[in-house]
C-alpha atoms as a PDB file:
ATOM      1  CA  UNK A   1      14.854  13.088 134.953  1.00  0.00           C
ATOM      2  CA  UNK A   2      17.698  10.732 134.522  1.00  0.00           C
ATOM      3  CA  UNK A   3      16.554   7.049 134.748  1.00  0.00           C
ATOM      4  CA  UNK A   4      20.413   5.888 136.295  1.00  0.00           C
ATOM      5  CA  UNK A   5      20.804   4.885 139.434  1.00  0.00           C
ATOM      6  CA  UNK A   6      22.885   7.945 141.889  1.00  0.00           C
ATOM      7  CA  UNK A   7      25.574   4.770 142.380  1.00  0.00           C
ATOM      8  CA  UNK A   8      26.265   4.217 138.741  1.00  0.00           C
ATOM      9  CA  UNK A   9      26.465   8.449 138.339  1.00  0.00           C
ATOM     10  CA  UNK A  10      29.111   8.068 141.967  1.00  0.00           C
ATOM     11  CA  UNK A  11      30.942   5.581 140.069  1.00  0.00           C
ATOM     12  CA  UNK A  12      31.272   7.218 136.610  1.00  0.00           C
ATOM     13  CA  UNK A  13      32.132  10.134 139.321  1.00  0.00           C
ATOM     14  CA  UNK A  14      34.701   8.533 141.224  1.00  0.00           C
ATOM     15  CA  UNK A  15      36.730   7.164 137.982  1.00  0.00           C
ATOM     16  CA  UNK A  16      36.756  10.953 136.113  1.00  0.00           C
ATOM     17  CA  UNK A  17      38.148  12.312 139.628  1.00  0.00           C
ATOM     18  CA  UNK A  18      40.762   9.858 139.705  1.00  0.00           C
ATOM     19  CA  UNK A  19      41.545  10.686 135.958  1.00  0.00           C
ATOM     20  CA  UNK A  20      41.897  14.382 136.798  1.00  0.00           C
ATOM     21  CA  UNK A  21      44.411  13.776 139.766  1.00  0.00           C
ATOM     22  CA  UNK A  22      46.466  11.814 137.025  1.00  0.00           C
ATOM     23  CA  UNK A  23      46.381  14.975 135.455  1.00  0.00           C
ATOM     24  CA  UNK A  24      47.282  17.196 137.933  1.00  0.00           C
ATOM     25  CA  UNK A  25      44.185  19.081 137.545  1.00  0.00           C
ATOM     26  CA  UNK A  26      43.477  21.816 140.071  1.00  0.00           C
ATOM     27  CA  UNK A  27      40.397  21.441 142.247  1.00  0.00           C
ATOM     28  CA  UNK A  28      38.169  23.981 141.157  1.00  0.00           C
ATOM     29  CA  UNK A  29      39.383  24.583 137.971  1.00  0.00           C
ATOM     30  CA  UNK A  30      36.558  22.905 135.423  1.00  0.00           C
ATOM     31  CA  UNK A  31      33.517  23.959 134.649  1.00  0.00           C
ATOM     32  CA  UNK A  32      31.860  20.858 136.180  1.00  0.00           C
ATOM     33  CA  UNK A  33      32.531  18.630 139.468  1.00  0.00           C
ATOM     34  CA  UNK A  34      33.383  15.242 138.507  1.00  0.00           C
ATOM     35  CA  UNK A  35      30.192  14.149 139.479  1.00  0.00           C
ATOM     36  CA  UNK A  36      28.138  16.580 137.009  1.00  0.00           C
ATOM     37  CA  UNK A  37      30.259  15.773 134.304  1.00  0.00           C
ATOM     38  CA  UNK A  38      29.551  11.825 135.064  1.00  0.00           C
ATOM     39  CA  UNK A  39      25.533  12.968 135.073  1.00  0.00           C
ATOM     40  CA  UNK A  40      26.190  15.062 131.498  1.00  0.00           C
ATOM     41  CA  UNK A  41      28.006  11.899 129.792  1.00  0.00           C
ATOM     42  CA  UNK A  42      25.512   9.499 131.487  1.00  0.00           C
ATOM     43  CA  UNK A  43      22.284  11.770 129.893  1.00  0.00           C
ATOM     44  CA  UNK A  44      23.645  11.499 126.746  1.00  0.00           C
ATOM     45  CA  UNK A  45      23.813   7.563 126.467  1.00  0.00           C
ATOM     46  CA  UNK A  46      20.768   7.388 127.605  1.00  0.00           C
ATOM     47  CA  UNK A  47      18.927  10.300 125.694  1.00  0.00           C
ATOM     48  CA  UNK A  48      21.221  10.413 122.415  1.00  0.00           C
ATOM     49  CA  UNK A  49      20.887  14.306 122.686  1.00  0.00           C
ATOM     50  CA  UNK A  50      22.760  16.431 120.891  1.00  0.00           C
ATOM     51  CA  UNK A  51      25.700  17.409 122.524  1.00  0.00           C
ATOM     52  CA  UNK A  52      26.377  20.640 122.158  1.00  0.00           C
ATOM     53  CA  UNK A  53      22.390  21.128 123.385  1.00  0.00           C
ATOM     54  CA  UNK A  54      22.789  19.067 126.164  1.00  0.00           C
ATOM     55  CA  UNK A  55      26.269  20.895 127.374  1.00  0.00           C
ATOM     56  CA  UNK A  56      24.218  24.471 126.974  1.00  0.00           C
ATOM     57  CA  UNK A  57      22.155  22.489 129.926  1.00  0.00           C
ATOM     58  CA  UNK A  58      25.147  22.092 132.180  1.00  0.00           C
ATOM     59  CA  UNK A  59      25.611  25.812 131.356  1.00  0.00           C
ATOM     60  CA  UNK A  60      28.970  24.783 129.250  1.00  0.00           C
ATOM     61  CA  UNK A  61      30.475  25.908 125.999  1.00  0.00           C
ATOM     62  CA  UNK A  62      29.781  23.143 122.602  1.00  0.00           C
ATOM     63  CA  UNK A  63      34.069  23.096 122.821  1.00  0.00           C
ATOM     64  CA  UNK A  64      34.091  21.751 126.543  1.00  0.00           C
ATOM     65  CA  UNK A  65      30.739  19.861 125.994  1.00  0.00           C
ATOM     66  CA  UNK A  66      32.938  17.738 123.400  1.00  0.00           C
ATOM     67  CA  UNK A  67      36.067  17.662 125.651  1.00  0.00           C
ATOM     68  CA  UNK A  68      33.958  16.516 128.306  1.00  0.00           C
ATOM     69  CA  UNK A  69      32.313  13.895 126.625  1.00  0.00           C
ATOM     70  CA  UNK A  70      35.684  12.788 124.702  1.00  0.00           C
ATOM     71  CA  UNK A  71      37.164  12.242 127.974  1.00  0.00           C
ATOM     72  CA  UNK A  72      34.196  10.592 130.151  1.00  0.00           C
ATOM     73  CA  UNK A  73      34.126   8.047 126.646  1.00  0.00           C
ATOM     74  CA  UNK A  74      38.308   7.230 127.545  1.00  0.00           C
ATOM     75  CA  UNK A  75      38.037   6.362 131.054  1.00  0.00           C
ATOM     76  CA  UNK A  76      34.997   4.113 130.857  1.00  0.00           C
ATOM     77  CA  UNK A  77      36.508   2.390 127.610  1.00  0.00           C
ATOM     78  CA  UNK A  78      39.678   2.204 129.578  1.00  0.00           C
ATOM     79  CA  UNK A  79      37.847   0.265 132.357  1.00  0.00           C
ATOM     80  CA  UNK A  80      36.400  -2.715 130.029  1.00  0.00           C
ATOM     81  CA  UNK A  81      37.435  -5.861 130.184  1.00  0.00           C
ATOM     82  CA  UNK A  82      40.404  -7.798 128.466  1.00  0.00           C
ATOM     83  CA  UNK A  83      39.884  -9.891 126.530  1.00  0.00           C
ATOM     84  CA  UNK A  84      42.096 -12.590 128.170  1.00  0.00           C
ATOM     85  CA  UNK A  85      40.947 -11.792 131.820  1.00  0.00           C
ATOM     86  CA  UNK A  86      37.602 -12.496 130.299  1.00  0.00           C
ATOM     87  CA  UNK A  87      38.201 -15.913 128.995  1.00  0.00           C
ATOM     88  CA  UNK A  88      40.268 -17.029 132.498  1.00  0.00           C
ATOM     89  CA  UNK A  89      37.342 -15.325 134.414  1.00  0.00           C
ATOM     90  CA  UNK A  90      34.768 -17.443 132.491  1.00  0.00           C
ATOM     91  CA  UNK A  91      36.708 -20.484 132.937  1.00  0.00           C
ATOM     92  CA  UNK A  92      36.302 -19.873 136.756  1.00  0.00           C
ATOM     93  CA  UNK A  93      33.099 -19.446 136.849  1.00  0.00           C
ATOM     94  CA  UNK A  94      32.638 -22.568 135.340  1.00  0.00           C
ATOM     95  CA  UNK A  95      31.066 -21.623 132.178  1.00  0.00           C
ATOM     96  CA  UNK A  96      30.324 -24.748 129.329  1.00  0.00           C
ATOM     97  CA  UNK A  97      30.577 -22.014 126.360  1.00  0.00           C
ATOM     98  CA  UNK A  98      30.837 -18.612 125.500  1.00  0.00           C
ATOM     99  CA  UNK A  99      28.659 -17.105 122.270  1.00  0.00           C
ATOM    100  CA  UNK A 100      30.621 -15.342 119.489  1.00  0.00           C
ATOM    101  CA  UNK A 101      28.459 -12.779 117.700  1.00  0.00           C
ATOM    102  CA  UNK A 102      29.055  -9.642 115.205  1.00  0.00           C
ATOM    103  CA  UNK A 103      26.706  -6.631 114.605  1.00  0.00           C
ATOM    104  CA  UNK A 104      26.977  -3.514 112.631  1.00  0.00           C
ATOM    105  CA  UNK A 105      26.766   0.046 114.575  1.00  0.00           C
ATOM    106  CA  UNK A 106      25.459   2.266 112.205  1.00  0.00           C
ATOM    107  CA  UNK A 107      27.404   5.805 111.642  1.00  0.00           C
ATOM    108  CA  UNK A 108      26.874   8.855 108.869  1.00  0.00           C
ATOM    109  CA  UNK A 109      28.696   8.047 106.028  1.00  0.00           C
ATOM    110  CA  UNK A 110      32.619   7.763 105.697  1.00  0.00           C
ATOM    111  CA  UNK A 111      34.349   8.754 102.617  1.00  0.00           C
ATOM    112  CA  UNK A 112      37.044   6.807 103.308  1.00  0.00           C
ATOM    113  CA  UNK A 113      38.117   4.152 100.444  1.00  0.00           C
ATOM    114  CA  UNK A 114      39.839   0.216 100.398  1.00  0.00           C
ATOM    115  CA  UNK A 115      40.029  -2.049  98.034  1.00  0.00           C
ATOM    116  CA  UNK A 116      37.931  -5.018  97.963  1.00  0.00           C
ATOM    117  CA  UNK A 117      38.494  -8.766  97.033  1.00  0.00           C
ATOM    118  CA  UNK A 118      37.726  -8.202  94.037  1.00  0.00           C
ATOM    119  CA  UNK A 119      40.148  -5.372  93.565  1.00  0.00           C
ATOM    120  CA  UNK A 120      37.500  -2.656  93.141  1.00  0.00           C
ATOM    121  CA  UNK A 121      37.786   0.773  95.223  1.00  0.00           C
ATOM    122  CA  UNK A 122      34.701   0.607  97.932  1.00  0.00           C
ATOM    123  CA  UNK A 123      33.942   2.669 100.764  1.00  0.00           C
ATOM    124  CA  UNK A 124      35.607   1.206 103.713  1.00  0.00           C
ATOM    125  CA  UNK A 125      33.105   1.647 106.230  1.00  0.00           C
ATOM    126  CA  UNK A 126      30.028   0.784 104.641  1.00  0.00           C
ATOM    127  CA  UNK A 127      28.452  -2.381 104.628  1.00  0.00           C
ATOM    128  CA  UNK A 128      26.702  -4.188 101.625  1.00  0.00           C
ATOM    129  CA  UNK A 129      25.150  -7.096 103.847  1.00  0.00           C
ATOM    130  CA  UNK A 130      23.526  -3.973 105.689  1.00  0.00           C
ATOM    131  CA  UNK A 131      23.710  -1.603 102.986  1.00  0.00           C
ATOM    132  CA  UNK A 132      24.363   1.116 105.511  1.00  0.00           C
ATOM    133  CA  UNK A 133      27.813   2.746 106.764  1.00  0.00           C
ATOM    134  CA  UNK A 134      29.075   1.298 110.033  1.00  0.00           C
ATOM    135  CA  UNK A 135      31.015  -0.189 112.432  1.00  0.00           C
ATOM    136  CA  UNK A 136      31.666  -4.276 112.663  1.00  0.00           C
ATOM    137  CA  UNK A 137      31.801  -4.971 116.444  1.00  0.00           C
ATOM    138  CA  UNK A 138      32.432  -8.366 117.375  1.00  0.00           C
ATOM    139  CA  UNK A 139      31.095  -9.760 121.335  1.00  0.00           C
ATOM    140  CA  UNK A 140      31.568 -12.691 123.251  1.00  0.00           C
ATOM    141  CA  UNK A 141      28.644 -13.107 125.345  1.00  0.00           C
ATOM    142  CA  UNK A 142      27.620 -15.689 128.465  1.00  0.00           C
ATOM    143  CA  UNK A 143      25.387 -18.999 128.040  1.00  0.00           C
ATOM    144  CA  UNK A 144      22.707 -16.398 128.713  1.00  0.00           C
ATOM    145  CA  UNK A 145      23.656 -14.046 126.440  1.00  0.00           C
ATOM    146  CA  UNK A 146      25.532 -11.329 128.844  1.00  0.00           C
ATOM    147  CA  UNK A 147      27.436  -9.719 127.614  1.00  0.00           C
ATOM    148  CA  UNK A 148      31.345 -10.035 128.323  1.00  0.00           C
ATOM    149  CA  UNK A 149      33.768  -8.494 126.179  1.00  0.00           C
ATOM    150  CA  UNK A 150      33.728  -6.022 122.782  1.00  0.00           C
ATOM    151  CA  UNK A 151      36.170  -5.586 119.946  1.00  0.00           C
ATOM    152  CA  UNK A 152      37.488  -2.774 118.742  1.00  0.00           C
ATOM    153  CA  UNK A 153      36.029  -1.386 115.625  1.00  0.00           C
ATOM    154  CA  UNK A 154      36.219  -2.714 112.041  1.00  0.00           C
ATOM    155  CA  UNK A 155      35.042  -1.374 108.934  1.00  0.00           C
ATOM    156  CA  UNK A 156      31.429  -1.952 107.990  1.00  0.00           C
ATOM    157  CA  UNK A 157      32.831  -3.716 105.103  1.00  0.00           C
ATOM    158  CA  UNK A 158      34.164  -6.296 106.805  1.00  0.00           C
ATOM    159  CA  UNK A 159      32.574  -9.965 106.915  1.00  0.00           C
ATOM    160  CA  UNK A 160      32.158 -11.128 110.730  1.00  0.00           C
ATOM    161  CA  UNK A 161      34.518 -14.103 109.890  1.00  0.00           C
ATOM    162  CA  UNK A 162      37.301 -11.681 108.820  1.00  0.00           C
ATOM    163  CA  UNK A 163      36.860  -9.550 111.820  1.00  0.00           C
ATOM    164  CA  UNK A 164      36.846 -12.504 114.412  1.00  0.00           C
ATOM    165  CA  UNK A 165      40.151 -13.027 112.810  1.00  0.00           C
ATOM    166  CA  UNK A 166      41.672  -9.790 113.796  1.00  0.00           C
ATOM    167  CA  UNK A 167      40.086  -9.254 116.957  1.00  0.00           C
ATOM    168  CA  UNK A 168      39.112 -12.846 118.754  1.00  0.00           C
ATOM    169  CA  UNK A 169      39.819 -15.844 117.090  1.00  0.00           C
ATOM    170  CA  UNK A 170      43.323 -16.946 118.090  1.00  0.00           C
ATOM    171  CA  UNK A 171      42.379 -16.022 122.006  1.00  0.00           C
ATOM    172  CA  UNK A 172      39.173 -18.442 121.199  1.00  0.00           C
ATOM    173  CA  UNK A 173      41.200 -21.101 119.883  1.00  0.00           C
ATOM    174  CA  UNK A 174      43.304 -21.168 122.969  1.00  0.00           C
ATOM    175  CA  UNK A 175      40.819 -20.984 125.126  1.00  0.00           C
ATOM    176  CA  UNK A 176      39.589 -24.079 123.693  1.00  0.00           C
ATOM    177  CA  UNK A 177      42.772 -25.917 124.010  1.00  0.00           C
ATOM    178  CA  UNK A 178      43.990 -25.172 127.255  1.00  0.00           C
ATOM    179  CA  UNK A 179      40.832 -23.867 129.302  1.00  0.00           C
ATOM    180  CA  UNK A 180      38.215 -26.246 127.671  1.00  0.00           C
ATOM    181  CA  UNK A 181      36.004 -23.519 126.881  1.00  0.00           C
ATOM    182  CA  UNK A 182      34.341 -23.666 123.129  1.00  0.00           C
ATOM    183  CA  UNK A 183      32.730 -20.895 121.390  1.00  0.00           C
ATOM    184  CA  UNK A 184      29.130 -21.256 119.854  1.00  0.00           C
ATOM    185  CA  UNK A 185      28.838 -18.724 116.669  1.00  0.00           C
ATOM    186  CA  UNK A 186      26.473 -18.625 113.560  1.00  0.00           C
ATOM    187  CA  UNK A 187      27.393 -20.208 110.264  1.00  0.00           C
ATOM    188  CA  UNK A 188      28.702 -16.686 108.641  1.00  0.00           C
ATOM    189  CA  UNK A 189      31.713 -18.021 111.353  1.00  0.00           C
ATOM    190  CA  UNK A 190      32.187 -21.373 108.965  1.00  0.00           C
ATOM    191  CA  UNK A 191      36.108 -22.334 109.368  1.00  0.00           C
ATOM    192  CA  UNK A 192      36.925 -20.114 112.365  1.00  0.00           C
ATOM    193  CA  UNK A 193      39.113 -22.896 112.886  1.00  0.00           C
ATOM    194  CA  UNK A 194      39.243 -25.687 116.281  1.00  0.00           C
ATOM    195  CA  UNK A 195      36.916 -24.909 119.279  1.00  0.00           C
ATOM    196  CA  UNK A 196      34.308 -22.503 117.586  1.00  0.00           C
ATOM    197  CA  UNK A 197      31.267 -24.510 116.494  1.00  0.00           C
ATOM    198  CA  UNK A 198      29.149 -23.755 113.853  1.00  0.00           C
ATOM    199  CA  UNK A 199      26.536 -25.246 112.048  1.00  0.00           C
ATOM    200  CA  UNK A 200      27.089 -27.779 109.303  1.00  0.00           C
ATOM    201  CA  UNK A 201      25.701 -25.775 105.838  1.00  0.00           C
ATOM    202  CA  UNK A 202      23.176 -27.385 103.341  1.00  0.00           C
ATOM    203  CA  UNK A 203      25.114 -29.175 100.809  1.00  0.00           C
ATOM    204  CA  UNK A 204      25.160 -27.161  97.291  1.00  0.00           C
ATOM    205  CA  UNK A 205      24.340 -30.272  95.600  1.00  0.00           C
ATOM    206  CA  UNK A 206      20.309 -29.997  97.285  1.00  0.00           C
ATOM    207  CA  UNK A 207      21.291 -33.284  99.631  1.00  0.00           C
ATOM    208  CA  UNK A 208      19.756 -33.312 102.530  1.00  0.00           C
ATOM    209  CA  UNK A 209      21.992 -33.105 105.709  1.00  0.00           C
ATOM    210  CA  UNK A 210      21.841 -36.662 108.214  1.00  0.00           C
ATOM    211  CA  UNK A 211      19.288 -36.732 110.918  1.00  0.00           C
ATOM    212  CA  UNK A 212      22.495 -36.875 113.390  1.00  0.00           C
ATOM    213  CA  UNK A 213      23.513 -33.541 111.804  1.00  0.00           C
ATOM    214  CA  UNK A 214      20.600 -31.505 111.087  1.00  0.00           C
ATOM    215  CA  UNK A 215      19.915 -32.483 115.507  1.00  0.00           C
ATOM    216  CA  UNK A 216      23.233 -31.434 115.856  1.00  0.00           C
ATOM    217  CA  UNK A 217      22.223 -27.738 113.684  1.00  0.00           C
ATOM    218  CA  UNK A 218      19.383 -27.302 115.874  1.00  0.00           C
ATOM    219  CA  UNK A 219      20.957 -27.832 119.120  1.00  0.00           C
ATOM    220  CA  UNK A 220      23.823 -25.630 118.512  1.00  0.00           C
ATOM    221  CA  UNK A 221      21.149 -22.750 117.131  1.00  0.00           C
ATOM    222  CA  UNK A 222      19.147 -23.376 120.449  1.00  0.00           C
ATOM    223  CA  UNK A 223      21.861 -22.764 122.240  1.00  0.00           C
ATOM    224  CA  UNK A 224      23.800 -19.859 120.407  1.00  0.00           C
ATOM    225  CA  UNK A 225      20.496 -17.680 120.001  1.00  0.00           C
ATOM    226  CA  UNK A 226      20.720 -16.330 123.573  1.00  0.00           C
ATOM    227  CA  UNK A 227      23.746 -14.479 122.363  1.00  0.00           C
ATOM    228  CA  UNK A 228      21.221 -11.957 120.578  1.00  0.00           C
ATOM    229  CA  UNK A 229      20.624 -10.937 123.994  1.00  0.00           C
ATOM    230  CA  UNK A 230      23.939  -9.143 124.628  1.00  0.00           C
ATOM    231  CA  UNK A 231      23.755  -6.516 121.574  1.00  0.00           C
ATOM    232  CA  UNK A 232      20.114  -6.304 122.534  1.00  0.00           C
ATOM    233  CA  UNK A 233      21.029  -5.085 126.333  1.00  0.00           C
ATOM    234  CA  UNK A 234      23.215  -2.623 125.111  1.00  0.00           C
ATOM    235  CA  UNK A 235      21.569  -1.024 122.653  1.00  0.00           C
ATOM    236  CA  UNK A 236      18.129  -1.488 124.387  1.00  0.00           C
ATOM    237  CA  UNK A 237      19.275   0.240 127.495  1.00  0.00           C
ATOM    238  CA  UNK A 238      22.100   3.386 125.806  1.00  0.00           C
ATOM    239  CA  UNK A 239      20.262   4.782 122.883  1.00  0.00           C
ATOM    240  CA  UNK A 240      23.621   6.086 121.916  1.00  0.00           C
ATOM    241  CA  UNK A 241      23.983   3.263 120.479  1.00  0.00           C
ATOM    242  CA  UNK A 242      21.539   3.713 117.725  1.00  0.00           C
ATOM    243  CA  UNK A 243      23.119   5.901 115.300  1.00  0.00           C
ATOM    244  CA  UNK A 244      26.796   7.363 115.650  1.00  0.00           C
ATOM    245  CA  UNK A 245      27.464  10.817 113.948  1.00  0.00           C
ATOM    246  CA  UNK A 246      31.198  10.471 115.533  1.00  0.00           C
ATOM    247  CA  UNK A 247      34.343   9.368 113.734  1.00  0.00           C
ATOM    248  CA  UNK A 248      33.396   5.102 113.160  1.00  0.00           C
ATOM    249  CA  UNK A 249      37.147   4.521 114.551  1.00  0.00           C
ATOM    250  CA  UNK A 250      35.624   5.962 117.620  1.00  0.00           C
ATOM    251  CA  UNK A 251      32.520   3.676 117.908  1.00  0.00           C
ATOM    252  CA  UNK A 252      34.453   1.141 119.483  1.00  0.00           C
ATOM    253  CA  UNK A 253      35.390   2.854 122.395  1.00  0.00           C
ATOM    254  CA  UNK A 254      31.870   4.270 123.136  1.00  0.00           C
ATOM    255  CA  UNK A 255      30.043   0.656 123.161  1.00  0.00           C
ATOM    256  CA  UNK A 256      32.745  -0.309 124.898  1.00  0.00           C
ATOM    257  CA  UNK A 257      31.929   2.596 127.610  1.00  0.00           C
ATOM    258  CA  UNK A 258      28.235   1.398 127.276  1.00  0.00           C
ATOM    259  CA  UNK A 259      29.858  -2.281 128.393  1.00  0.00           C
ATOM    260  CA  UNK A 260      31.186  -0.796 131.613  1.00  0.00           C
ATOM    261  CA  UNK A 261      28.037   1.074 132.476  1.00  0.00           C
ATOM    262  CA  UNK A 262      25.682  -2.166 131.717  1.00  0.00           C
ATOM    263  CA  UNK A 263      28.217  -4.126 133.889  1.00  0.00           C
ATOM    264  CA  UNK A 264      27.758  -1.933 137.171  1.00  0.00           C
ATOM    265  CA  UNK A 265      23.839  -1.952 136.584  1.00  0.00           C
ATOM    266  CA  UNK A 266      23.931  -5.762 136.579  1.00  0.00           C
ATOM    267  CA  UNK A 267      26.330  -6.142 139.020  1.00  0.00           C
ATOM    268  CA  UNK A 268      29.073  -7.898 136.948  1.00  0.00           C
ATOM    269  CA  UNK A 269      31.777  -5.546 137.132  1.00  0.00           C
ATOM    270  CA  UNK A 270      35.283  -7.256 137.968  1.00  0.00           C
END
């Protein structure tokens, strides 16, 4: 049993058939309809199965299993949103603020080495705030925590505000200026820079913060917390999401492909 609705597996379909005419592919000439091959990528976001296992239940080979699912990942990723057609969409739709949030996608382990600040060979993708190899993913997400857009994949060792800078920040800071639209993020976001709030920090001398501030703190948390919900939603609903055993470079695309899905199930596709 495959707890998707037959529209979501008809649209998955529909986009894999229009990426094999691109191809020129020959009617007939896979081992699976477009709409079977939508059902065997769809079971495995939702089941996390192994996937040469699950292919041996489509009655395919562990090589075509992975081609398959390589391919279904490319045209969903290819299908989420920009990032600038989310901010101008948001604006329209009269939004007060969007949510800025990072989380780390756990993976196997990556031998692959950088050098940190400190000038000290680490492994790239593992994180020491999680102490786990990863993925940083950053997410803008609704008032209500849907959410809207996903970054491409940074190394695990890489601090949220460092990431935001790569992926988000300069689109946020426009989008302050010219669409009046300010982001909400936590304090590990401290000097993002204009039109992404976060809260003031406890001075390191033990002060206490004002009474106008520390209202301020709390009204900014209360509103910022619903963007726990959008990571949540994702992961809660595509357990494929739990643990990658893929390439982290490649766990980008694939929560990005979980986007797309959750989209269509909520009706917010654009």
């Amino acid at each position: 049993m495959l707890d998707v609705s037959r529209e979501l597996v008809c649209h998955v379909s529909r986009l894999l058939a229009a990426e094999r005419r691109a191809r020129g592919t020959r009617r007939g000439a896979r081992a699976l309809t477009p709409f079977r091959q939508a059902m065997f990528v769809l079971a495995w976001f939702r089941k996390r199965e192994d996937i040469a296992v699950l292919g041996a239940g489509f009655g395919i080979s562990r090589s075509t299993a992975y081609r398959y699912h390589g391919e279904a990942i490319d045209v969903l990723a290819a299908q989420a949103p920009d990032l600038h057609e989310v901010l101008h969409h948001a604006h329209e739709q009269g939004m007060t603020h969007l949510n800025l949030d990072g989380k780390l996608f756990r993976s196997d382990r990556c031998g692959e080495q950088t050098l940190s600040v400190k000038g000290e060979s680490i492994d790239a993708w593992y994180s020491g705030k999680a102490h786990a190899p990863g993925a940083n993913l950053q997410a803008l997400t609704a008032p209500d925590g849907f959410p809207l857009w996903i970054s491409d994949a940074e190394p695990g060792s890489t601090h949220d505000i460092t990431a935001a800078r790569t992926q988000v920040l300069g689109a946020l800071c426009w989008a302050a200026a010219h669409l009046d639209l300010p982001t909400l993020a936590d304090a590990g976001y401290d000097g993002a820079g204009i039109g992404v709030h976060t809260p003031v920090r406890q001075p390191c001398d033990g002060r206490d913060l004002d009474i106008d501030t520390r209202t301020r703190n709390a009204l900014l948390r209360g509103l910022r917390c619903l963007a726990e919900r959008g990571f949540a939603l994702l992961t809660g609903r595509w357990r494929a999401l739990h643990h990658f055993t893929t390439s982290p470079e490649r766990i980008g695309d694939i929560v990005k492909a979980a986007l797309v899905l959750t989209h269509f199930e909520h009706g917010r596709h654009q």
